[in-house]
C-alpha atoms as a PDB file:
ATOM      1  CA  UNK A   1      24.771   9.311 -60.085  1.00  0.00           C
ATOM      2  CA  UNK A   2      23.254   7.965 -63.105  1.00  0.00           C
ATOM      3  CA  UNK A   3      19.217   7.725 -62.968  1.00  0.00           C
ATOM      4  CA  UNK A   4      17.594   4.718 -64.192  1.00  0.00           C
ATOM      5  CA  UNK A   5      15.079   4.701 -66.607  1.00  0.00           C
ATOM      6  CA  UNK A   6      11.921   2.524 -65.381  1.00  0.00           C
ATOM      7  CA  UNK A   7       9.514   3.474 -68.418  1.00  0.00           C
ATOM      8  CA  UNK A   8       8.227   0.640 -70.564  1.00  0.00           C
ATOM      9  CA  UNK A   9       7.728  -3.244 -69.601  1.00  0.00           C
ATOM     10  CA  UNK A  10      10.090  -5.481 -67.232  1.00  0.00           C
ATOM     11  CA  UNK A  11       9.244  -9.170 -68.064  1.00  0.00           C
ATOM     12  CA  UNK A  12       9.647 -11.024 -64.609  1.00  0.00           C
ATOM     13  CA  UNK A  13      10.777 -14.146 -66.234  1.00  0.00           C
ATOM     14  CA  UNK A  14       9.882 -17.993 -64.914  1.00  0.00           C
ATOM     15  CA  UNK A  15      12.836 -20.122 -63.979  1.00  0.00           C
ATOM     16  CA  UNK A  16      12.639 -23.399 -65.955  1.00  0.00           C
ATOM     17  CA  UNK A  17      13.857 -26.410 -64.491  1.00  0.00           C
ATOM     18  CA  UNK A  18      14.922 -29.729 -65.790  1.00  0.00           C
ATOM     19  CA  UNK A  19      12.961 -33.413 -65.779  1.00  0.00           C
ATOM     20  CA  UNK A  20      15.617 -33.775 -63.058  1.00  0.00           C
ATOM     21  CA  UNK A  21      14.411 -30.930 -60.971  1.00  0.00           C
ATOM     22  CA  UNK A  22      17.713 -28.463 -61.387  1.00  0.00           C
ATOM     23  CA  UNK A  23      17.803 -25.413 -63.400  1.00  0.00           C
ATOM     24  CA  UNK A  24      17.441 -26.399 -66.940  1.00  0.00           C
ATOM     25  CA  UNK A  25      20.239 -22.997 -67.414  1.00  0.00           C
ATOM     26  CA  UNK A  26      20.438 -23.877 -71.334  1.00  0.00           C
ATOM     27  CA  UNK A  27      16.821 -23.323 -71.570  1.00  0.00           C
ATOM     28  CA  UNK A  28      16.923 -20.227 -69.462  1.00  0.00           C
ATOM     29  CA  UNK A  29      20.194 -19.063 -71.869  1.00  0.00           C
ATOM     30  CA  UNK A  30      18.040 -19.337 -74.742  1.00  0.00           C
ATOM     31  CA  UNK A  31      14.461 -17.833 -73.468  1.00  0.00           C
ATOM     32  CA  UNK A  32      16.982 -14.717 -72.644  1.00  0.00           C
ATOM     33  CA  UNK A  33      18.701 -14.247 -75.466  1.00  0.00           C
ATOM     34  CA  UNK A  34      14.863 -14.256 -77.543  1.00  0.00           C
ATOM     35  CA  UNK A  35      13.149 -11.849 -74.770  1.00  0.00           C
ATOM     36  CA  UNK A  36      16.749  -9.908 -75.837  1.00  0.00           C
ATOM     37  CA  UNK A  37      15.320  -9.704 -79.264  1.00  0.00           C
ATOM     38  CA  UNK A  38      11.845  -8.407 -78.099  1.00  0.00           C
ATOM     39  CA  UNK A  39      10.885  -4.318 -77.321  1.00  0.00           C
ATOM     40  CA  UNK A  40      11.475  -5.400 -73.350  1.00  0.00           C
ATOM     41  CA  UNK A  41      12.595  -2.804 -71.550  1.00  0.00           C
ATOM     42  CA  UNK A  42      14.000  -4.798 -68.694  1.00  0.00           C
ATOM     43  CA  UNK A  43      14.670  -8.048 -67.123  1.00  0.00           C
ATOM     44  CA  UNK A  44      13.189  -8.911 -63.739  1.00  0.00           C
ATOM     45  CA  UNK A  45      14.822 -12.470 -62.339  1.00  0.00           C
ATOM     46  CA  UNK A  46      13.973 -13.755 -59.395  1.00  0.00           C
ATOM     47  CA  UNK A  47      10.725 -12.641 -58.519  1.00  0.00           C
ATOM     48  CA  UNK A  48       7.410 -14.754 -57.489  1.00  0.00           C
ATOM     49  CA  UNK A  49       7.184 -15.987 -60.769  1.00  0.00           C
ATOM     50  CA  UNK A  50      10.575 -17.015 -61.219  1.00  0.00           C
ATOM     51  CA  UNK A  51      10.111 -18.998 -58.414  1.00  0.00           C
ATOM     52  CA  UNK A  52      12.513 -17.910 -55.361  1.00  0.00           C
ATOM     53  CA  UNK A  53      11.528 -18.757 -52.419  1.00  0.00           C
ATOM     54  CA  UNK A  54      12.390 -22.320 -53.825  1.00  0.00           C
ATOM     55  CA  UNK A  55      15.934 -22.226 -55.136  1.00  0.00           C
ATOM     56  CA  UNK A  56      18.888 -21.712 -52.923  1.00  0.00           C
ATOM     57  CA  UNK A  57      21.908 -19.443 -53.049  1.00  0.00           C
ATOM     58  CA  UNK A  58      23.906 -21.462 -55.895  1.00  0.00           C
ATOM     59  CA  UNK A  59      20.724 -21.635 -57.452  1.00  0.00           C
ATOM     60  CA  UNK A  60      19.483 -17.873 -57.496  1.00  0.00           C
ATOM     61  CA  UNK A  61      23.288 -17.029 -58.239  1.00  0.00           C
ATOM     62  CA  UNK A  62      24.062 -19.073 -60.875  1.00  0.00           C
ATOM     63  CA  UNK A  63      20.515 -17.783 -62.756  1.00  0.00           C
ATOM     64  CA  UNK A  64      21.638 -14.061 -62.036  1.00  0.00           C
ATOM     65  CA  UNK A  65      24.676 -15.387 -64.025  1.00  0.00           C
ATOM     66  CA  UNK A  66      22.991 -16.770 -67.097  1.00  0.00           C
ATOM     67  CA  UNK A  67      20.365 -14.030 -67.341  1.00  0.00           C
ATOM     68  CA  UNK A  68      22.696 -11.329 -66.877  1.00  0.00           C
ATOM     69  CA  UNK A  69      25.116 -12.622 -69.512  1.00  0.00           C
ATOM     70  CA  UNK A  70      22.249 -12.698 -71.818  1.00  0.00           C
ATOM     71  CA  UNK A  71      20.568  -9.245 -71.464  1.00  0.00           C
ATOM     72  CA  UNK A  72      22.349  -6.696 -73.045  1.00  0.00           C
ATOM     73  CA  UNK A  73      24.016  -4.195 -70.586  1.00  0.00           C
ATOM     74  CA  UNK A  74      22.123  -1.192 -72.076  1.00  0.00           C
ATOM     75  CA  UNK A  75      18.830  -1.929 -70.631  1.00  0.00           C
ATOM     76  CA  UNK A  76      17.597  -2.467 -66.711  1.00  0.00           C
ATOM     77  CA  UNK A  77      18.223  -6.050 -65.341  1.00  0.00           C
ATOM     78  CA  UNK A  78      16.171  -6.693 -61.903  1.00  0.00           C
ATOM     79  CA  UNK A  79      17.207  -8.929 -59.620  1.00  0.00           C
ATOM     80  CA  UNK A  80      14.713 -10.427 -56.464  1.00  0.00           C
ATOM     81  CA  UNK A  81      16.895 -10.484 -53.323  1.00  0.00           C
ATOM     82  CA  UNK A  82      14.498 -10.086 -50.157  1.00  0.00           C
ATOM     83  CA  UNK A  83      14.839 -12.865 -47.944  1.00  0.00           C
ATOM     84  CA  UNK A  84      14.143 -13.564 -44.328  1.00  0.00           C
ATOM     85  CA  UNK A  85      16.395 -11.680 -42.450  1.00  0.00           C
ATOM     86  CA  UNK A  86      18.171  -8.731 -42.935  1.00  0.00           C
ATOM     87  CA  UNK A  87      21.888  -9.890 -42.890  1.00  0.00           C
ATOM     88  CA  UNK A  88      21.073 -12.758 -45.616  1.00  0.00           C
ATOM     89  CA  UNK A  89      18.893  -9.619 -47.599  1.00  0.00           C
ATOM     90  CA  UNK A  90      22.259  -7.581 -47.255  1.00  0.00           C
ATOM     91  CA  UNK A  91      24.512 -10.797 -48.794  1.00  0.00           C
ATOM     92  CA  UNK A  92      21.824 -11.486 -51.240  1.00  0.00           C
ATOM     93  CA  UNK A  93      21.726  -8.256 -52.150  1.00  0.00           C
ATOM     94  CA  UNK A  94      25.782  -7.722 -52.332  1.00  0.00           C
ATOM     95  CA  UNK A  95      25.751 -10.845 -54.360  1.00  0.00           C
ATOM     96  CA  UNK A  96      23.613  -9.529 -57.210  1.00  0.00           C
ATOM     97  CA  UNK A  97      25.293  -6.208 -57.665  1.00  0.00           C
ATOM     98  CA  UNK A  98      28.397  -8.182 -57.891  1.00  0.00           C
ATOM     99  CA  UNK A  99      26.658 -10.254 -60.688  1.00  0.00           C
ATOM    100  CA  UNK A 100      25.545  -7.459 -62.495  1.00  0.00           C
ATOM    101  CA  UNK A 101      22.540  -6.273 -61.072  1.00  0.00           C
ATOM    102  CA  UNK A 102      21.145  -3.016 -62.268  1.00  0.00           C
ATOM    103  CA  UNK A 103      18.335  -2.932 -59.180  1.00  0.00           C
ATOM    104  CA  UNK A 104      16.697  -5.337 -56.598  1.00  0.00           C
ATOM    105  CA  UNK A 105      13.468  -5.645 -55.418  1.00  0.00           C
ATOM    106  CA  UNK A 106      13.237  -6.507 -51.909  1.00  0.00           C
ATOM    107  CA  UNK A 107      10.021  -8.385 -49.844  1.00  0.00           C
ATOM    108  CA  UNK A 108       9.172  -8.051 -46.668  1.00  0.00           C
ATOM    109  CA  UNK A 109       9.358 -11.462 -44.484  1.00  0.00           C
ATOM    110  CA  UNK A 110       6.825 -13.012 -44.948  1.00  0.00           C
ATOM    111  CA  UNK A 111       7.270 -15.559 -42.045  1.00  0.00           C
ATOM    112  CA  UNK A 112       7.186 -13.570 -39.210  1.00  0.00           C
ATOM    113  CA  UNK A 113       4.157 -11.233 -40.236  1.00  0.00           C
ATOM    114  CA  UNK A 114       2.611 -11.952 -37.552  1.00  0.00           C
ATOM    115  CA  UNK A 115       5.206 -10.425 -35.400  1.00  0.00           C
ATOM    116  CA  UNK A 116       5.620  -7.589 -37.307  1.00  0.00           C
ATOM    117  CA  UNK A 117       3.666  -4.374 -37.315  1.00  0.00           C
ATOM    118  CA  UNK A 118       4.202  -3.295 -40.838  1.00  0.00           C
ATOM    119  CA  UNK A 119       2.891   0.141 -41.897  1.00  0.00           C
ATOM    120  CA  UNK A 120       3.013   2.294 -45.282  1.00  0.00           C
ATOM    121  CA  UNK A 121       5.666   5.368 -46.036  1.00  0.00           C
ATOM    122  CA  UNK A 122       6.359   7.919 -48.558  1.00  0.00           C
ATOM    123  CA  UNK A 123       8.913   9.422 -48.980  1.00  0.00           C
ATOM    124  CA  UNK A 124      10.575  11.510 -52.312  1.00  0.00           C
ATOM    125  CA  UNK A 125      13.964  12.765 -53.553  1.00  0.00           C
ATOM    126  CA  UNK A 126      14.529  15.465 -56.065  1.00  0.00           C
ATOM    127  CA  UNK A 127      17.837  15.247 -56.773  1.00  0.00           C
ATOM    128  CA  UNK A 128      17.511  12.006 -58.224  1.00  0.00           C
ATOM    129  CA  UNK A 129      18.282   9.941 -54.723  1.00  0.00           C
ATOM    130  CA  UNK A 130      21.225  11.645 -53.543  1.00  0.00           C
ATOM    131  CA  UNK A 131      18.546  12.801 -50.464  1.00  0.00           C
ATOM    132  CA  UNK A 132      15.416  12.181 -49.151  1.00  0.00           C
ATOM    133  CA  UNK A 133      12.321  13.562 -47.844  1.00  0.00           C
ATOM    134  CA  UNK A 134      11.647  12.815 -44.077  1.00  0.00           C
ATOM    135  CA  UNK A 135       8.872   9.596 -44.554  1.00  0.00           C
ATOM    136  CA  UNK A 136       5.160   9.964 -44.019  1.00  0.00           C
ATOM    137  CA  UNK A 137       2.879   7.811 -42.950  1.00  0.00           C
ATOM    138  CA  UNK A 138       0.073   6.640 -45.001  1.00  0.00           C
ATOM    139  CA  UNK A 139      -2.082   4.372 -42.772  1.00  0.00           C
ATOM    140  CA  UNK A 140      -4.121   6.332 -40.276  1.00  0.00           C
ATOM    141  CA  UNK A 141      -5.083   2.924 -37.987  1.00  0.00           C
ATOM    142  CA  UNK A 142      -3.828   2.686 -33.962  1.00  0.00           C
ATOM    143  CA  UNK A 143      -3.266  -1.048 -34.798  1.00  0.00           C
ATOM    144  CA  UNK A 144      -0.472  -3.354 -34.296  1.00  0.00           C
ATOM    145  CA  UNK A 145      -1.666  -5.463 -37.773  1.00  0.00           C
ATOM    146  CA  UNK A 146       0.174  -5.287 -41.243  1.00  0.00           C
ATOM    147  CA  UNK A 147      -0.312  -2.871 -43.944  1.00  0.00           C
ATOM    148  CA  UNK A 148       1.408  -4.603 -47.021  1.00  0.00           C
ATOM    149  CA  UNK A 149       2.432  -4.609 -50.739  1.00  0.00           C
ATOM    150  CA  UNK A 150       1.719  -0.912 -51.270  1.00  0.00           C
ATOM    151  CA  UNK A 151       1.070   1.294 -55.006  1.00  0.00           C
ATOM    152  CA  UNK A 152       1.370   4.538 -55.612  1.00  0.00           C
ATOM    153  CA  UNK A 153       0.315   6.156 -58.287  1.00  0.00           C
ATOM    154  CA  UNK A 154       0.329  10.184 -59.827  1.00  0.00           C
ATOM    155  CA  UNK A 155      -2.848  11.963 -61.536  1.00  0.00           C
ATOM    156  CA  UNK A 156      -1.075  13.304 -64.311  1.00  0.00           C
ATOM    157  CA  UNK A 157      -3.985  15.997 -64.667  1.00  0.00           C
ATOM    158  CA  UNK A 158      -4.244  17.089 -60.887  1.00  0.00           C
ATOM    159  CA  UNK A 159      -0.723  16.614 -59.714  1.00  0.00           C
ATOM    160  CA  UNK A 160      -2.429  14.264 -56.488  1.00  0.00           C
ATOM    161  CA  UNK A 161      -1.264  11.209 -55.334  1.00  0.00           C
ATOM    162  CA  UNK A 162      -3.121   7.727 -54.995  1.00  0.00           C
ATOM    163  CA  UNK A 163      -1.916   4.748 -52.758  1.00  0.00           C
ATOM    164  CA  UNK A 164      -3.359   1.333 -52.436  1.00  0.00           C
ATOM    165  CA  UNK A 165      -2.315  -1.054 -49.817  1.00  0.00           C
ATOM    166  CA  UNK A 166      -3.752  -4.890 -48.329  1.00  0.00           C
ATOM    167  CA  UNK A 167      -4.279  -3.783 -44.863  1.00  0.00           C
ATOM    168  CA  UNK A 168      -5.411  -6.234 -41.536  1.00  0.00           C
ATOM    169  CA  UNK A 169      -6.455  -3.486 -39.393  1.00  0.00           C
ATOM    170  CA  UNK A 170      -9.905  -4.833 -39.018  1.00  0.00           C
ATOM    171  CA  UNK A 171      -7.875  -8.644 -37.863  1.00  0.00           C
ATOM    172  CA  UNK A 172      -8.036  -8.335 -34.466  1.00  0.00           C
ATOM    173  CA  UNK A 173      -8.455 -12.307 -33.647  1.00  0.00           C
ATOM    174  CA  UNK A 174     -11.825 -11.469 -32.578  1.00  0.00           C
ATOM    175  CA  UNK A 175     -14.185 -12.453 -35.165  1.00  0.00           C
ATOM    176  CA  UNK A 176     -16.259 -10.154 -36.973  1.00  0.00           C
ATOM    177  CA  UNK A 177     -16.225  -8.501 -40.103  1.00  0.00           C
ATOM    178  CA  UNK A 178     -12.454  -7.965 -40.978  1.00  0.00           C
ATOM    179  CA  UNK A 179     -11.977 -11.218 -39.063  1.00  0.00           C
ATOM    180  CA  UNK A 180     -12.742 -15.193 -41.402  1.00  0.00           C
ATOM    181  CA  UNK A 181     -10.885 -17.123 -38.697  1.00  0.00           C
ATOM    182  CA  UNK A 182     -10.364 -15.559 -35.282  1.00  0.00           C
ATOM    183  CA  UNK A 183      -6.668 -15.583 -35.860  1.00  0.00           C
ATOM    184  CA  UNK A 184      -4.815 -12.253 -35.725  1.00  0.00           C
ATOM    185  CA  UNK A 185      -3.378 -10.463 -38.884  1.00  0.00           C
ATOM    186  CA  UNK A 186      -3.499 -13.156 -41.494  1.00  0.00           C
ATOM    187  CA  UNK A 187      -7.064 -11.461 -43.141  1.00  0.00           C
ATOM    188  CA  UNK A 188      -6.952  -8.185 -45.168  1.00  0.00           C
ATOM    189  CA  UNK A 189      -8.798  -5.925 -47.168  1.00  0.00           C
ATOM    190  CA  UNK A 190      -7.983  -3.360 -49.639  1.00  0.00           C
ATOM    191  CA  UNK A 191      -7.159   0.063 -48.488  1.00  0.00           C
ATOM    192  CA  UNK A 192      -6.465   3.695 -50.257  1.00  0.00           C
ATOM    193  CA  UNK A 193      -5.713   7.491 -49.112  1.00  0.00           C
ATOM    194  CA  UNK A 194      -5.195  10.492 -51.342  1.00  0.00           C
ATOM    195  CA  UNK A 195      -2.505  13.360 -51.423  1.00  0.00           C
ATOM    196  CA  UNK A 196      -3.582  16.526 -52.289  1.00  0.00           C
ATOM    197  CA  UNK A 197       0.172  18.018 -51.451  1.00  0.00           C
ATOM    198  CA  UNK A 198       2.556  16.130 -53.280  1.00  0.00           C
ATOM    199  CA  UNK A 199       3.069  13.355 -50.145  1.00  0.00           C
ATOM    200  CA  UNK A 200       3.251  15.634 -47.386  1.00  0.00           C
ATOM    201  CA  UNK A 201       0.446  14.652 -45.736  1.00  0.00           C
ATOM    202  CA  UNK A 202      -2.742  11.812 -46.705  1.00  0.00           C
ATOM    203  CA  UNK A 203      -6.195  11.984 -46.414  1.00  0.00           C
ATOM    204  CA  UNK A 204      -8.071   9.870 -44.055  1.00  0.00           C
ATOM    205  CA  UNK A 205      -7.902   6.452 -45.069  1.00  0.00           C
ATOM    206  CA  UNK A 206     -10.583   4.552 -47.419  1.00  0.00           C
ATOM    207  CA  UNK A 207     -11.774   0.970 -47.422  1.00  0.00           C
ATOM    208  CA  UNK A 208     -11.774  -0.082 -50.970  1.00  0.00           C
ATOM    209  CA  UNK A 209     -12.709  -3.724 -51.051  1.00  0.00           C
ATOM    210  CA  UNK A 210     -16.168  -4.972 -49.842  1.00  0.00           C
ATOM    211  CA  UNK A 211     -14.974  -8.082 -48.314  1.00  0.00           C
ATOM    212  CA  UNK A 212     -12.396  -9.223 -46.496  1.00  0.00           C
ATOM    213  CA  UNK A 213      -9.588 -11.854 -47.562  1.00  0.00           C
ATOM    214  CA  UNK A 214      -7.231 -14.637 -46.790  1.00  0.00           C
ATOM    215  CA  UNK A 215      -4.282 -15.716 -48.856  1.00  0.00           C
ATOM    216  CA  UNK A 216      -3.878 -18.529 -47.288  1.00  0.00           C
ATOM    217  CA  UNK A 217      -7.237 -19.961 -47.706  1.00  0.00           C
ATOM    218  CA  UNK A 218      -6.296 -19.769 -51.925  1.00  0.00           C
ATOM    219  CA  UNK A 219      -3.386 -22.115 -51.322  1.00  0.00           C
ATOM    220  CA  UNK A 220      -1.788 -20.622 -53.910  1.00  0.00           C
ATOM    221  CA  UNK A 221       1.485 -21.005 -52.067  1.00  0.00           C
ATOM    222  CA  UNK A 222       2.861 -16.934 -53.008  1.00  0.00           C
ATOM    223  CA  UNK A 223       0.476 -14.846 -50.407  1.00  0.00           C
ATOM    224  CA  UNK A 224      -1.536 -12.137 -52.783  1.00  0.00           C
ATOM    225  CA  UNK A 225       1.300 -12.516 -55.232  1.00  0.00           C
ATOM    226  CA  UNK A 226       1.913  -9.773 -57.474  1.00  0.00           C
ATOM    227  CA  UNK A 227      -1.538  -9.140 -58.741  1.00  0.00           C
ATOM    228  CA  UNK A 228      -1.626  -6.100 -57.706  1.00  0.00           C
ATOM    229  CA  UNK A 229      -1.741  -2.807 -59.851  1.00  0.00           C
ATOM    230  CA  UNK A 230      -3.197   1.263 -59.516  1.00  0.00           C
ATOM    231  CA  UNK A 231      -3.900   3.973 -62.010  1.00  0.00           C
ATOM    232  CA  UNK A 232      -4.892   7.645 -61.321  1.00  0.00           C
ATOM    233  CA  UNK A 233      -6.072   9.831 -63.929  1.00  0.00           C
ATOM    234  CA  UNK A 234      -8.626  12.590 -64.186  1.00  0.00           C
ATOM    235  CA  UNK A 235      -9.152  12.584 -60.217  1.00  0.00           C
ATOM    236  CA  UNK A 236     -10.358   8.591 -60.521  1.00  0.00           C
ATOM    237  CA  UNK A 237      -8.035   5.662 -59.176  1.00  0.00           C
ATOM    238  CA  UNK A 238      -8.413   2.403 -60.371  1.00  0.00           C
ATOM    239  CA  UNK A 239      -6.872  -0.031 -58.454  1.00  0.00           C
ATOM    240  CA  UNK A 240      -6.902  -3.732 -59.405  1.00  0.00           C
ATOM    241  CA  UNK A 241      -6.343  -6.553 -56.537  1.00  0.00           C
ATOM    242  CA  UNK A 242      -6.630  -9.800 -55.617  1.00  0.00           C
ATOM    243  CA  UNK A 243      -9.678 -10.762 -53.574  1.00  0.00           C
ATOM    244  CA  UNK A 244     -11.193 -14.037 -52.487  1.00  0.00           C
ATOM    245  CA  UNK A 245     -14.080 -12.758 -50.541  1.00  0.00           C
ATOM    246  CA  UNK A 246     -16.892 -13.130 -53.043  1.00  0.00           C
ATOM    247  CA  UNK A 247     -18.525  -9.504 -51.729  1.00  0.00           C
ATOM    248  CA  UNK A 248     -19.881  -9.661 -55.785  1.00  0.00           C
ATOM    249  CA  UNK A 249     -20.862 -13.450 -55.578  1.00  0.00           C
ATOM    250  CA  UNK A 250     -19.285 -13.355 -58.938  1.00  0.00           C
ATOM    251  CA  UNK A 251     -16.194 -15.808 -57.938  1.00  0.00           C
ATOM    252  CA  UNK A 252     -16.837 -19.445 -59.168  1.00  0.00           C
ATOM    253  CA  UNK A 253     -14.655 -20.896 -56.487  1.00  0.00           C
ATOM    254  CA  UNK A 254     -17.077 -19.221 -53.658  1.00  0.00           C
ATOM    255  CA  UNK A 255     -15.660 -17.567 -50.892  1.00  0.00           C
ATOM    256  CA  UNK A 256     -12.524 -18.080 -49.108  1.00  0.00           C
ATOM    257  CA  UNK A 257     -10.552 -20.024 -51.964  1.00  0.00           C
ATOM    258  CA  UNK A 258      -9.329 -19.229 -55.401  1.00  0.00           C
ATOM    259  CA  UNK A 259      -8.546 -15.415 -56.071  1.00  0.00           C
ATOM    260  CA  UNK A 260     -10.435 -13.079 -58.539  1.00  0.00           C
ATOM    261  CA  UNK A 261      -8.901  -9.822 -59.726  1.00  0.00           C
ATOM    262  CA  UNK A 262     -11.221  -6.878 -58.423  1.00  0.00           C
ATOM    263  CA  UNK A 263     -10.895  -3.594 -59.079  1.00  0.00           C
ATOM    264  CA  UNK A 264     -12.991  -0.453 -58.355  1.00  0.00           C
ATOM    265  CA  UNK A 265     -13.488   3.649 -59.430  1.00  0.00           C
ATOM    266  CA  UNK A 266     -12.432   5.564 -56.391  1.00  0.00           C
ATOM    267  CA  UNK A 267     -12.612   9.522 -55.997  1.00  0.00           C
ATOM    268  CA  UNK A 268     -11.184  11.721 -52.814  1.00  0.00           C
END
């Protein structure tokens, strides 16, 4: 098995499109080939910002195509394949490696969250993925709500873990504090827990945002998005989400609309 090398900056690249609304692929040809000139370290296609959920499967194939035959074969090329189900996930998937696809990144379905009771694992290999450590869970709530888009993170200077999460345990439908709408598990709030054992087990779970949000209310159109980031050293976590509560009164949208970037010093 031959282990990847993840170290440095992955552009996740736009897809441009034409004045006639199709893949402008000569323009796409030629923004490769100059971030192939550039100290990238890898190619991510087909992620929020290249704009997926909107193309179909010609589409997102035929831009795996280009990009891939413009990124030169020595360095990672990332290709966005999570889609609603898990058969189509499996052909998109398929479809990419046969393209050329070093990796894929892979969403959870977003369209029946409210179905799903989503939680956060660990797990670790170290024999570079050949096997696997039996998962642990991370969230410590007794709910049936989500617990999404997850970071992890590794104090360098302690050897501990950090882990960041949105989590809708407070989003019972019922109004209240975790609650803007008194619908069930579309509200969330930032969430951490520490490992003090390399991921065997987590401390008890910490409420890291003041305030309570709802992607939908920033009509943004991608959920949180990918604003979301986490960085452990010297026993301190910083974690950096996005947040449209207001709790600082600092957002110049108000509360409930456009997102702000928080972020916060957190100790075990």
């Amino acid at each position: 098995m031959t282990r990847m090398d993840l170290r440095g900056v992955f552009a996740p690249i736009p897809t441009p499109f034409n004045r006639s609304e199709q893949v402008d692929e000569p323009r796409l040809r030629s923004a490769c080939a100059r971030w192939a000139a550039s100290p990238l370290s890898g190619l991510v296609v087909l992620g929020s910002t290249g704009e997926a959920v909107l193309l179909d499967e010609d589409e997102s194939d035929r831009i795996v195509a280009v990009a891939r035959a413009a990124w030169p074969s020595g360095r990672p090329f990332i290709v966005g394949a999570g889609r609603e189900s898990t058969a189509a996930t499996i052909n998109a998937v398929r479809r990419a490696a046969a393209l050329g696809a070093d990796a894929v990144l892979v969403r959870t379905p977003g369209f029946y969250k409210t179905q799903m009771n989503t939680d956060v694992f660990v797990r670790h290999s170290d024999d570079g993925g050949s096997t696997w450590s039996d998962p642990v869970r991370v969230n410590d709530d007794r709910t049936t709500t989500s617990q999404f888009l997850p970071k992890i993170s590794l104090d360098p200077t302690t050897g501990n873990l950090a882990v960041i999460w949105y989590d809708s345990r407070a989003d019972l439908g019922l109004g209240g504090a975790g609650d803007t709408d008194s619908v069930f598990d579309d509200d969330a709030q930032l969430w951490g827990a520490f490992s003090t054992d390399g991921g065997a087990s987590f401390e008890p779970n910490i409420q890291i945002s003041a305030g309570t949000s709802n992607s939908h209310d920033s009509t943004n159109g991608i959920d949180y998005g990918d604003y979301t980031g986490l960085s452990f050293y010297g026993g301190v976590a910083h974690p950096a989400w996005s947040d449209n509560s207001n709790s600082t009164g600092t957002n110049p949208n108000g509360a409930l609309s456009k997102f702000d970037i928080y972020t916060a010093a957190v100790r075990p």
